[in-house]
C-alpha atoms as a PDB file:
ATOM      1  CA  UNK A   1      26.398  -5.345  -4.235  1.00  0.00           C
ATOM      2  CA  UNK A   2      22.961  -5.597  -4.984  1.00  0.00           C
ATOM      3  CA  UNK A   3      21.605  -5.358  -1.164  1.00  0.00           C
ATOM      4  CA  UNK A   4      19.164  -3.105  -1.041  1.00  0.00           C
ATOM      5  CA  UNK A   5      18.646  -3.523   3.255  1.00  0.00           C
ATOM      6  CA  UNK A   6      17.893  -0.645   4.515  1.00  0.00           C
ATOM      7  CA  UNK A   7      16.608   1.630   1.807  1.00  0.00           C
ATOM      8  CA  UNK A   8      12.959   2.425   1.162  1.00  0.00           C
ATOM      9  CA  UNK A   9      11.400   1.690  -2.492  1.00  0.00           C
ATOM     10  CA  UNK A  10       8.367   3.411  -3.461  1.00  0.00           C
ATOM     11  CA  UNK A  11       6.717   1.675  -6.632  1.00  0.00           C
ATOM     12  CA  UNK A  12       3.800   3.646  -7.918  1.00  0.00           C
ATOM     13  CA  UNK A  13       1.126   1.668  -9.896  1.00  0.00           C
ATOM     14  CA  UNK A  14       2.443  -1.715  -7.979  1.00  0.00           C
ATOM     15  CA  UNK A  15      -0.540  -2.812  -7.817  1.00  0.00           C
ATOM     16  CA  UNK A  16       0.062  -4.209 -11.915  1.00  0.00           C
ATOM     17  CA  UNK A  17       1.502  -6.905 -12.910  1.00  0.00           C
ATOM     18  CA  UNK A  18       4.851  -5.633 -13.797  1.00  0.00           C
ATOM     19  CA  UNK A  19       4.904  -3.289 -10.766  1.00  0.00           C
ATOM     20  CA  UNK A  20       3.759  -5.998  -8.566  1.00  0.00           C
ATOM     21  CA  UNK A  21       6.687  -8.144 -10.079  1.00  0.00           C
ATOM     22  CA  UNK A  22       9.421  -5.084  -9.245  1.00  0.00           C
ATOM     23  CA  UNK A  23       7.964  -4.135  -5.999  1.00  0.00           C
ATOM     24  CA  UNK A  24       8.293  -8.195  -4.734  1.00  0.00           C
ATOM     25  CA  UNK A  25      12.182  -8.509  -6.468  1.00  0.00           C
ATOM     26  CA  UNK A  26      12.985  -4.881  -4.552  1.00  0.00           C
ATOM     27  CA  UNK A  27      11.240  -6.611  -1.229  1.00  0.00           C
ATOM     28  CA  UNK A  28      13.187  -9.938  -1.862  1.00  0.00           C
ATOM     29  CA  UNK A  29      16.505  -8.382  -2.175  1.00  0.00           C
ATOM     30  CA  UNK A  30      16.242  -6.139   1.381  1.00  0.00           C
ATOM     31  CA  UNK A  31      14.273  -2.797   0.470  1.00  0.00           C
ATOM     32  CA  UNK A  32      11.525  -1.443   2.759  1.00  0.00           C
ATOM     33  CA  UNK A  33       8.480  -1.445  -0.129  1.00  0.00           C
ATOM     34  CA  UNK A  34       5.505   1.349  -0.435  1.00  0.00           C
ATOM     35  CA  UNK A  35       3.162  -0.325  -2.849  1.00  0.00           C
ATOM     36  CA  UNK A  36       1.022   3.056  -3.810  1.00  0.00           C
ATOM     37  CA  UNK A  37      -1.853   2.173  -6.295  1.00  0.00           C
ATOM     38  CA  UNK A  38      -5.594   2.559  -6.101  1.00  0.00           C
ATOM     39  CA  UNK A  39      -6.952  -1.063  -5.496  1.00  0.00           C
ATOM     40  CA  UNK A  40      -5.875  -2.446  -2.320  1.00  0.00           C
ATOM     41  CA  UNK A  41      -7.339  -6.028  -2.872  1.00  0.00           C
ATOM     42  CA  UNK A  42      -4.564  -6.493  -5.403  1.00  0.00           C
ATOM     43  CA  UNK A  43      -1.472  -4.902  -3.455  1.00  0.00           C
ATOM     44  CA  UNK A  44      -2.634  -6.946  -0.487  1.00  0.00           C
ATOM     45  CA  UNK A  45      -2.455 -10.291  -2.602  1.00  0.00           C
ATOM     46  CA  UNK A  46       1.145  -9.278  -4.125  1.00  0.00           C
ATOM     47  CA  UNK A  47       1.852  -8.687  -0.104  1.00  0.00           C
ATOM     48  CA  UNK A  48       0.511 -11.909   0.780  1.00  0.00           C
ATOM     49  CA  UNK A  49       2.129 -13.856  -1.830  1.00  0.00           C
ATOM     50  CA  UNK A  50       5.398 -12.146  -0.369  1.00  0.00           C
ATOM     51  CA  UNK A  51       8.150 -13.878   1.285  1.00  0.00           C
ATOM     52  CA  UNK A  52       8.397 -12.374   5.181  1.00  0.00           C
ATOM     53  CA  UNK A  53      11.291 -10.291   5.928  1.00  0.00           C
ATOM     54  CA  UNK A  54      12.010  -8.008   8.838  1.00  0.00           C
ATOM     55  CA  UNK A  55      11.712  -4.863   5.925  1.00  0.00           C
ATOM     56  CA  UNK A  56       8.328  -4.408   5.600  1.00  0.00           C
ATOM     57  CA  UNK A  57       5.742  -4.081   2.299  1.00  0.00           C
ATOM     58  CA  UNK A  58       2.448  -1.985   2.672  1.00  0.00           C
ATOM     59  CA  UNK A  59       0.589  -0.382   0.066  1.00  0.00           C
ATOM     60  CA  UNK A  60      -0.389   3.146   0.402  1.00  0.00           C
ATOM     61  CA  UNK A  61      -3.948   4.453  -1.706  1.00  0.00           C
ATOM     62  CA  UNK A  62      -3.107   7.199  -3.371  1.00  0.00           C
ATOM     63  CA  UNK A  63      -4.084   8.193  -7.500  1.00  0.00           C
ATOM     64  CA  UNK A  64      -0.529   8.855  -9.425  1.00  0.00           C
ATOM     65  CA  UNK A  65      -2.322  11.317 -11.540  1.00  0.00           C
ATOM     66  CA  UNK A  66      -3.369  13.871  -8.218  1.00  0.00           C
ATOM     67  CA  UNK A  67      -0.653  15.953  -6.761  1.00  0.00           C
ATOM     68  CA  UNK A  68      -2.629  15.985  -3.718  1.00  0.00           C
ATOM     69  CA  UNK A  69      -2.770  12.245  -3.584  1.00  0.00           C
ATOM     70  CA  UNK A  70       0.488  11.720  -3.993  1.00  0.00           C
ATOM     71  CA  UNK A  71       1.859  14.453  -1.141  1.00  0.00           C
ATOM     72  CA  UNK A  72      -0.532  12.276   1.192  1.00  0.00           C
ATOM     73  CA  UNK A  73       0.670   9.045   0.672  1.00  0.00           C
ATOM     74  CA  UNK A  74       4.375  10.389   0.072  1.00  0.00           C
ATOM     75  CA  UNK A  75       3.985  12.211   4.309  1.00  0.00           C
ATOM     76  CA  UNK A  76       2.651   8.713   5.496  1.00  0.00           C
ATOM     77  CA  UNK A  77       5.264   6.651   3.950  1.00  0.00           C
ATOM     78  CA  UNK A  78       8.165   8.795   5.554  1.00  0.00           C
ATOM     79  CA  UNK A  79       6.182   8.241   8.709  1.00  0.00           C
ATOM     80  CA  UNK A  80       5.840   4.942   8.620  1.00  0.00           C
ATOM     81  CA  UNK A  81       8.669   3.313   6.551  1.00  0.00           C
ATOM     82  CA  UNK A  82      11.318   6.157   6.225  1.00  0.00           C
ATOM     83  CA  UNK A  83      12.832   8.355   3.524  1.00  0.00           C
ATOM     84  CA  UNK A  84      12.184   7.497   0.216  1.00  0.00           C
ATOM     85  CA  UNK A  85      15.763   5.848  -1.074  1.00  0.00           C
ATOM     86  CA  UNK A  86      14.260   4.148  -4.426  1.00  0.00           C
ATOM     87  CA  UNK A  87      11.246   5.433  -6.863  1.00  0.00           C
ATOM     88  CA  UNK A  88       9.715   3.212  -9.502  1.00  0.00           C
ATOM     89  CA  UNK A  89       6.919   4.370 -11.485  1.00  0.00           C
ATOM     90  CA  UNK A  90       5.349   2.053 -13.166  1.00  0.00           C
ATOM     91  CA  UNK A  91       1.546   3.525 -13.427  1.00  0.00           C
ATOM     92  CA  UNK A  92       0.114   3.594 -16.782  1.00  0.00           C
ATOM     93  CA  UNK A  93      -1.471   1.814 -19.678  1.00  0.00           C
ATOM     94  CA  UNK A  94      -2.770   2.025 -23.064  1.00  0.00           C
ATOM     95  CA  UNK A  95      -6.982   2.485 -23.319  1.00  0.00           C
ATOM     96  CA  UNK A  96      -9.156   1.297 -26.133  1.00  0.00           C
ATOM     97  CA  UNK A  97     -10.310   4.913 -26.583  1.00  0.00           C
ATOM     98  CA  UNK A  98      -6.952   6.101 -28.442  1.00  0.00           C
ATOM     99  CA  UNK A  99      -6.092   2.121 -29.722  1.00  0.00           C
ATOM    100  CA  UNK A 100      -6.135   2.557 -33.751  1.00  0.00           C
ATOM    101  CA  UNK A 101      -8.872  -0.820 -33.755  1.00  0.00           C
ATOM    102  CA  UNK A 102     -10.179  -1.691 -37.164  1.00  0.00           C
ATOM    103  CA  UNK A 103     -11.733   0.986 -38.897  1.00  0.00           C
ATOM    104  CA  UNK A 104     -10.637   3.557 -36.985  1.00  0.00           C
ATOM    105  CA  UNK A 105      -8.052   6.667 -37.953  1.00  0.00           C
ATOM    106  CA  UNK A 106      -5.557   8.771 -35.921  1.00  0.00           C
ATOM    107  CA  UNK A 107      -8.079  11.815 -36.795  1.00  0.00           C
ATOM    108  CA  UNK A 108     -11.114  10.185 -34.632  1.00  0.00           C
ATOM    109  CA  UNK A 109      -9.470  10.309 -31.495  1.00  0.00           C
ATOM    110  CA  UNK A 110     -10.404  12.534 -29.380  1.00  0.00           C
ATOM    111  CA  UNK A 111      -8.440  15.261 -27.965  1.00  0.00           C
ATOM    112  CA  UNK A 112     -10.234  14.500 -24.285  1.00  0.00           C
ATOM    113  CA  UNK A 113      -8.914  11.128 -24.812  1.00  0.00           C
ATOM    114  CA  UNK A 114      -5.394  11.970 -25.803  1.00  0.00           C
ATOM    115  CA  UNK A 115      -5.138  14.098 -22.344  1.00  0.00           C
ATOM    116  CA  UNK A 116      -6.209  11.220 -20.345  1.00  0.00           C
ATOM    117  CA  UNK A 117      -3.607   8.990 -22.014  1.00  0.00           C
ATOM    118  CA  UNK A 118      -1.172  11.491 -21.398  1.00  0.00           C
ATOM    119  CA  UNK A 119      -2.041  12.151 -17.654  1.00  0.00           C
ATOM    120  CA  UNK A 120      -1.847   8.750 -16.847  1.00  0.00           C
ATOM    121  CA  UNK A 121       1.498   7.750 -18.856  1.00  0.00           C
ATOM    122  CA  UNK A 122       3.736  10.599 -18.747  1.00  0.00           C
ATOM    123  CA  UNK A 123       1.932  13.069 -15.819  1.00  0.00           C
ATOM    124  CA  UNK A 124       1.049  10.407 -13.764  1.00  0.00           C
ATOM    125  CA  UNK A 125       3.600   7.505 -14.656  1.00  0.00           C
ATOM    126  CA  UNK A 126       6.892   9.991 -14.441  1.00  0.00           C
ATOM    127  CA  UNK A 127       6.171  14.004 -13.635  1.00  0.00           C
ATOM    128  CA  UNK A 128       4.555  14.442 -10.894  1.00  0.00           C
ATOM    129  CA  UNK A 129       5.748  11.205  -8.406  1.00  0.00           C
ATOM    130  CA  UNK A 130       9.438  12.749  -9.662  1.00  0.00           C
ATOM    131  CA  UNK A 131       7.952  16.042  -8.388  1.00  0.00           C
ATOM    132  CA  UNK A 132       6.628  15.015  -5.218  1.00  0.00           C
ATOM    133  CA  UNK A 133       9.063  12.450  -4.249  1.00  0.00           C
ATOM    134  CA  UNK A 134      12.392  13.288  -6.566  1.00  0.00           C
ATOM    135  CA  UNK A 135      12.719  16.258  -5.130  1.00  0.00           C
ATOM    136  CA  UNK A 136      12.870  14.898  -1.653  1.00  0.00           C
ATOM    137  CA  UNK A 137      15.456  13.163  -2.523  1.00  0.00           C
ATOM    138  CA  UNK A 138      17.350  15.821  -4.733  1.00  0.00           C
ATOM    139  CA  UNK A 139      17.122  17.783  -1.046  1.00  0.00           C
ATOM    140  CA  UNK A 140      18.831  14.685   0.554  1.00  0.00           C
ATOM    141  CA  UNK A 141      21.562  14.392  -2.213  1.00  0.00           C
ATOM    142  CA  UNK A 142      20.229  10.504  -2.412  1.00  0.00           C
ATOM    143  CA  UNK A 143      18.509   8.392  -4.497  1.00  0.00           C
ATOM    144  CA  UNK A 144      17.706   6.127  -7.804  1.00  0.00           C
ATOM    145  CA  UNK A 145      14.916   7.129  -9.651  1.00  0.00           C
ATOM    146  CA  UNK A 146      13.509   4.126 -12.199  1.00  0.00           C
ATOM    147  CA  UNK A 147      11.117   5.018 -14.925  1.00  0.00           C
ATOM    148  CA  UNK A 148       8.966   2.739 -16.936  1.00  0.00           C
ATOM    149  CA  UNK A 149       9.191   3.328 -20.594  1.00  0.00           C
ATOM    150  CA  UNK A 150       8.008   0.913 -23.522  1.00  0.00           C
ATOM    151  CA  UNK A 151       9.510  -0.260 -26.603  1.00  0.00           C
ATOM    152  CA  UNK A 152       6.813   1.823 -28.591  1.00  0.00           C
ATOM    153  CA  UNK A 153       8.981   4.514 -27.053  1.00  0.00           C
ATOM    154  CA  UNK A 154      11.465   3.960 -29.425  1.00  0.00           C
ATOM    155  CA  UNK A 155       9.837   2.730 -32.394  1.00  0.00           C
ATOM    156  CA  UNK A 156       6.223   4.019 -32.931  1.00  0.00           C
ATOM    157  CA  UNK A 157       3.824   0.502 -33.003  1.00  0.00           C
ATOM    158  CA  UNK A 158       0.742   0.356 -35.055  1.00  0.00           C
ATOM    159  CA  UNK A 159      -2.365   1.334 -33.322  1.00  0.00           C
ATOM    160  CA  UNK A 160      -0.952   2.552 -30.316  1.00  0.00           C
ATOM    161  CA  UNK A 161      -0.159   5.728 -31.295  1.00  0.00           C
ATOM    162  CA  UNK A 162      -1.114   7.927 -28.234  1.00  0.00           C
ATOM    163  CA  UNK A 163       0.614   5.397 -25.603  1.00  0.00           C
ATOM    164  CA  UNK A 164       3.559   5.767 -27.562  1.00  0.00           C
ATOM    165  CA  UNK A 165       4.073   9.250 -27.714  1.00  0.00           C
ATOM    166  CA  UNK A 166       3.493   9.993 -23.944  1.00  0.00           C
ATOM    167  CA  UNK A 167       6.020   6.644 -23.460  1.00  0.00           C
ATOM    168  CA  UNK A 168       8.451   9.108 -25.828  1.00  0.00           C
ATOM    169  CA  UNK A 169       8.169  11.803 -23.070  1.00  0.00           C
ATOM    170  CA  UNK A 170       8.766   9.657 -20.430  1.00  0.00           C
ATOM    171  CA  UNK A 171      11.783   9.057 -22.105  1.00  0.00           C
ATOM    172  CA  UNK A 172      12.832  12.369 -22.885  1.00  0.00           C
ATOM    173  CA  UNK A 173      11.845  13.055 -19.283  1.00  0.00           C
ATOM    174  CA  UNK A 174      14.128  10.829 -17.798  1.00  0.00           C
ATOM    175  CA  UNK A 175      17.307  11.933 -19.468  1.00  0.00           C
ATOM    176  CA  UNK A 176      16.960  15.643 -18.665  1.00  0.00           C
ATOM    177  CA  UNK A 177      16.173  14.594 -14.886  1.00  0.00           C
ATOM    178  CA  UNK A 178      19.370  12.780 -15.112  1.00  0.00           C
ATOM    179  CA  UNK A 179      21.297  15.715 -16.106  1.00  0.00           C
ATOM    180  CA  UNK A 180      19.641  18.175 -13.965  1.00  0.00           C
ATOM    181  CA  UNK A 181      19.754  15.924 -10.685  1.00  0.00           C
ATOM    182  CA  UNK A 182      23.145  14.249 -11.383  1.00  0.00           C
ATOM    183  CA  UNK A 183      25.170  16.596  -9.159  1.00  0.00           C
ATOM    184  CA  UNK A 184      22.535  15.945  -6.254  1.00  0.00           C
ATOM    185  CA  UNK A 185      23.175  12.296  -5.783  1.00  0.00           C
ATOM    186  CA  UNK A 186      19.729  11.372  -7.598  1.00  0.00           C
ATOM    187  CA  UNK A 187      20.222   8.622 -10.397  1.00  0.00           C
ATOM    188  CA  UNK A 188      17.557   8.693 -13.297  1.00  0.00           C
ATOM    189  CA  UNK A 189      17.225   5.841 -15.777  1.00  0.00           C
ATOM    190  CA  UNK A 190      14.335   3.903 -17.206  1.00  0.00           C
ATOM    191  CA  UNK A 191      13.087   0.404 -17.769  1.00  0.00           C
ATOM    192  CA  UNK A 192      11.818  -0.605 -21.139  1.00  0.00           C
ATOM    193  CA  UNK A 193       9.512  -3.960 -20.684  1.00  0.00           C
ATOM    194  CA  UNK A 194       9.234  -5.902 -23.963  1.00  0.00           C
ATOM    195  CA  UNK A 195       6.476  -7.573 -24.674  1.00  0.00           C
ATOM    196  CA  UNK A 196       4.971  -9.513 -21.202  1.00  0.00           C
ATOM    197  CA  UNK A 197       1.123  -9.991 -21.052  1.00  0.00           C
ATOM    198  CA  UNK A 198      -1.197  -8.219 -18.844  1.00  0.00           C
ATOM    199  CA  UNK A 199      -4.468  -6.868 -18.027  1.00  0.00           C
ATOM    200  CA  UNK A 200      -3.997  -4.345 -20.179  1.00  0.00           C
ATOM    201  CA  UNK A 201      -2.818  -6.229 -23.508  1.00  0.00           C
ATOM    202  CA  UNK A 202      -3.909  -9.427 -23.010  1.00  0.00           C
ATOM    203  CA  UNK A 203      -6.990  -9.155 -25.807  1.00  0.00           C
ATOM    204  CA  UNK A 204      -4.367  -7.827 -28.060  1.00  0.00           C
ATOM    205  CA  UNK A 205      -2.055 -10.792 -27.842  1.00  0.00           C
ATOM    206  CA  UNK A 206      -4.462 -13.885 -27.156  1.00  0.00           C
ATOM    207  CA  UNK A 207      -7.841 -15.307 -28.963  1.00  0.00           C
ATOM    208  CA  UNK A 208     -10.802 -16.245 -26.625  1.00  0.00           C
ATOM    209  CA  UNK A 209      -9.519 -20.327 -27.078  1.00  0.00           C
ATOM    210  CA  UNK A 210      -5.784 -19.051 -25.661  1.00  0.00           C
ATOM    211  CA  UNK A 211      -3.910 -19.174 -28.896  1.00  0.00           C
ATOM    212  CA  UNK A 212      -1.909 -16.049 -30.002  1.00  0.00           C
ATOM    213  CA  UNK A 213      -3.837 -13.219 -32.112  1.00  0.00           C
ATOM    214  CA  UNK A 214      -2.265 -12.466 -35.415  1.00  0.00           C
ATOM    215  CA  UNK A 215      -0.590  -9.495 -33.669  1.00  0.00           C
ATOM    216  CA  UNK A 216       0.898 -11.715 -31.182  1.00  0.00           C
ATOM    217  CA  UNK A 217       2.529 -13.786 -33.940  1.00  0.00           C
ATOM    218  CA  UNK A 218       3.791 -10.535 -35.613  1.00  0.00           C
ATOM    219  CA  UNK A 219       5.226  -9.963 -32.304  1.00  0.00           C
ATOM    220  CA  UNK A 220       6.793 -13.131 -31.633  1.00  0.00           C
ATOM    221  CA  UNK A 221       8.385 -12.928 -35.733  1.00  0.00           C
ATOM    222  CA  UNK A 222      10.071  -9.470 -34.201  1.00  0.00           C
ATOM    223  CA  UNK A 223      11.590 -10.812 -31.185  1.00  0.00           C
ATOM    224  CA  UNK A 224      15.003 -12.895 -31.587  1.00  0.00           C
ATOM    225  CA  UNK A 225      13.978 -15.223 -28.394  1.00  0.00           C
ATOM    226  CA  UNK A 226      10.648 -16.163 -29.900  1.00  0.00           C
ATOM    227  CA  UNK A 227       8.804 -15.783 -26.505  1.00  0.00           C
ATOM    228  CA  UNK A 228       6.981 -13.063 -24.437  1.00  0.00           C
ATOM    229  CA  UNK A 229       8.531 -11.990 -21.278  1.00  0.00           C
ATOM    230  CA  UNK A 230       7.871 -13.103 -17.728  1.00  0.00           C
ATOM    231  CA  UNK A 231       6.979 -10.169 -15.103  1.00  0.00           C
ATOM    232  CA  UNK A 232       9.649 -11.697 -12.633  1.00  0.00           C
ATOM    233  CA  UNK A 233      11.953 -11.513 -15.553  1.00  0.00           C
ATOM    234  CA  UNK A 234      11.760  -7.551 -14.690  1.00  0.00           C
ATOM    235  CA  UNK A 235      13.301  -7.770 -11.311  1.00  0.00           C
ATOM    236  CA  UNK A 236      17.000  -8.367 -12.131  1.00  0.00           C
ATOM    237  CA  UNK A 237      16.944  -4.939 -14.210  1.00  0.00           C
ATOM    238  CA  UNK A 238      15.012  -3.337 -11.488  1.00  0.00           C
ATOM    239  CA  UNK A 239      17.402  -4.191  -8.410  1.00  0.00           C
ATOM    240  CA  UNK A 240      20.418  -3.288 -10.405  1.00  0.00           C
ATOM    241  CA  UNK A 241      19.307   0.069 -11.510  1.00  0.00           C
ATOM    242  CA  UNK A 242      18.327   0.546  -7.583  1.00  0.00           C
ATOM    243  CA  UNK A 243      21.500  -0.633  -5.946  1.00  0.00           C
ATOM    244  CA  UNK A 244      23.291   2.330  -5.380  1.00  0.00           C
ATOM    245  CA  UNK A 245      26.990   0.065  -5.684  1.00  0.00           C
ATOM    246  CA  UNK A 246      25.694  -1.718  -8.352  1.00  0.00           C
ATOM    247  CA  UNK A 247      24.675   1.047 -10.668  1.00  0.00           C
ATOM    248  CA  UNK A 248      26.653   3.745  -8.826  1.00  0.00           C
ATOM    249  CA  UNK A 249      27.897   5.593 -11.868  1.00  0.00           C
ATOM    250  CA  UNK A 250      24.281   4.497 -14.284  1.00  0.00           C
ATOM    251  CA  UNK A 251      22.287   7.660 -14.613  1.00  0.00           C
ATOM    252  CA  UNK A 252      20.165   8.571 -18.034  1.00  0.00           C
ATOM    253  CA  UNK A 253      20.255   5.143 -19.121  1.00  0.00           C
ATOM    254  CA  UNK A 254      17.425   3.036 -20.961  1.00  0.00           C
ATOM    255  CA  UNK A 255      17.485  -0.377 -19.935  1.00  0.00           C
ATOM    256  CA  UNK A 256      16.377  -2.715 -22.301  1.00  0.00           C
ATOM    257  CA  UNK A 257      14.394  -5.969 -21.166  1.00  0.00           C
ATOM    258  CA  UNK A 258      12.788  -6.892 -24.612  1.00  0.00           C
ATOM    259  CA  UNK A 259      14.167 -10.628 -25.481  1.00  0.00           C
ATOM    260  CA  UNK A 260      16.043  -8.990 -28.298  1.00  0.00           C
ATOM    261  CA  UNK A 261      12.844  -7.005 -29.929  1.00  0.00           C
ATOM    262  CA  UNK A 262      14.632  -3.553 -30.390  1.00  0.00           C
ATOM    263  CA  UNK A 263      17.528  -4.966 -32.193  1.00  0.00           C
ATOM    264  CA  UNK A 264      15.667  -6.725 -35.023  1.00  0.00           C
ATOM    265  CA  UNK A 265      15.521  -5.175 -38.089  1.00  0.00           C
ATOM    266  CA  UNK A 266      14.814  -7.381 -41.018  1.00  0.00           C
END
């Protein structure tokens, strides 16, 4: 049921540590992988740190936020690993330009700033890789298309507040492509990561001496298993949503891998 051999997973922004994580559990369990990101060092060490199967894993260079980019790397994957079966976009990020840091209001960000967040979360992380590779799948009547959303999606955090609007489109995003691609054998859901340190956060949640920030602790108050998440924790959800007999009828879906965070109140 949850075999993925034979299909062909495209991950953009698997070069991260969450898409690295997602791209190696869709790899483990039988998919063909296109890692497409922009640094090749790190797609090469997920590769490397890969079990060997007969499907293969190669990363593609390619910049989720250029249409042009993306058609490129989209023709050389169909050359060289086959119709796109599986699309995970995981590109994006927050940026210290539009975090709310001490000091600072909602009214000094930039508006330059705000369209760069929302390129790379919502443009880049969701529209235009559904664009370039959705619809070649919509025209082949298969294929599961997974989303990568955030919990600030649902529930604004503090400081963050430009990350989690654009998160909110993806969202909003993924449900209508559900609807509108339904009746073409294309399955649209998303993937909402809890709280999992990265790159990208890890100066949020940890002090220079390793212990948690108070933000981490707040964090760690809000979610019922008292931990942060694991990036292999995110394969499980991943494969499911993929497997085309395991999540046959799951389309417009958000699927929640949090430790509990969304469902705490007070």
């Amino acid at each position: 049921m949850f075999n993925l051999k034979g299909e062909v997973a495209v991950v953009i922004g698997g070069t991260g540590a969450l898409g690295g994580a997602i791209a190696r559990a869709l790899h483990q369990a039988g998919a063909s992988v296109a890692i497409v990101g922009r640094d090749e060092k790190k797609a090469n060490v997920i590769i490397e740190n890969s079990e060997r199967h007969e499907n293969r894993m190669q990363f593609f260079a390619a910049n989720a936020t250029s249409e042009e980019e993306l058609r490129a790397a989209h023709e050389r994957i169909e050359k060289e690993l086959g119709a796109t079966t599986i699309l995970v976009n995981a590109a994006g990020g927050n940026q210290p330009e539009v975090t709310l840091t001490e000091g600072k209001t909602f009214d000094q960000i930039k508006l330059s700033d705000w369209k760069h967040n929302f390129d790379l979360n919502l443009i880049g992380g969701a529209l235009l890789p559904c664009q370039v590779f959705g619809m070649a799948m919509v025209q082949r009547q298969k294929g599961s298309i997974i989303n990568i959303a955030s919990v600030s999606a649902h529930l604004p955090l503090s400081r963050v507040v430009a990350y989690s609007s654009a998160k909110a489109a993806v969202l909003n995003l993924t449900q209508f492509l559900a609807r509108e691609w339904a009746s073409h054998g294309v399955r649209v859901n998303s993937l909402t990561p809890g709280f999992f340190p990265a790159d990208q956060n890890r100066k949020l949640l940890f002090k220079e001496d390793g212990g948690p920030t108070e933000r981490a602790a707040s964090i760690l108050g809000h979610t019922p298993m008292k931990r942060f998440g694991e990036a292999g924790e995110l394969g499980g959800a991943a494969v499911f949503l993929a497997s085309s007999r395991a999540s046959s009828f799951v389309t417009g879906i958000d699927l929640r891998v949090d430790g509990g965070f969304l469902s705490q109140t007070i």
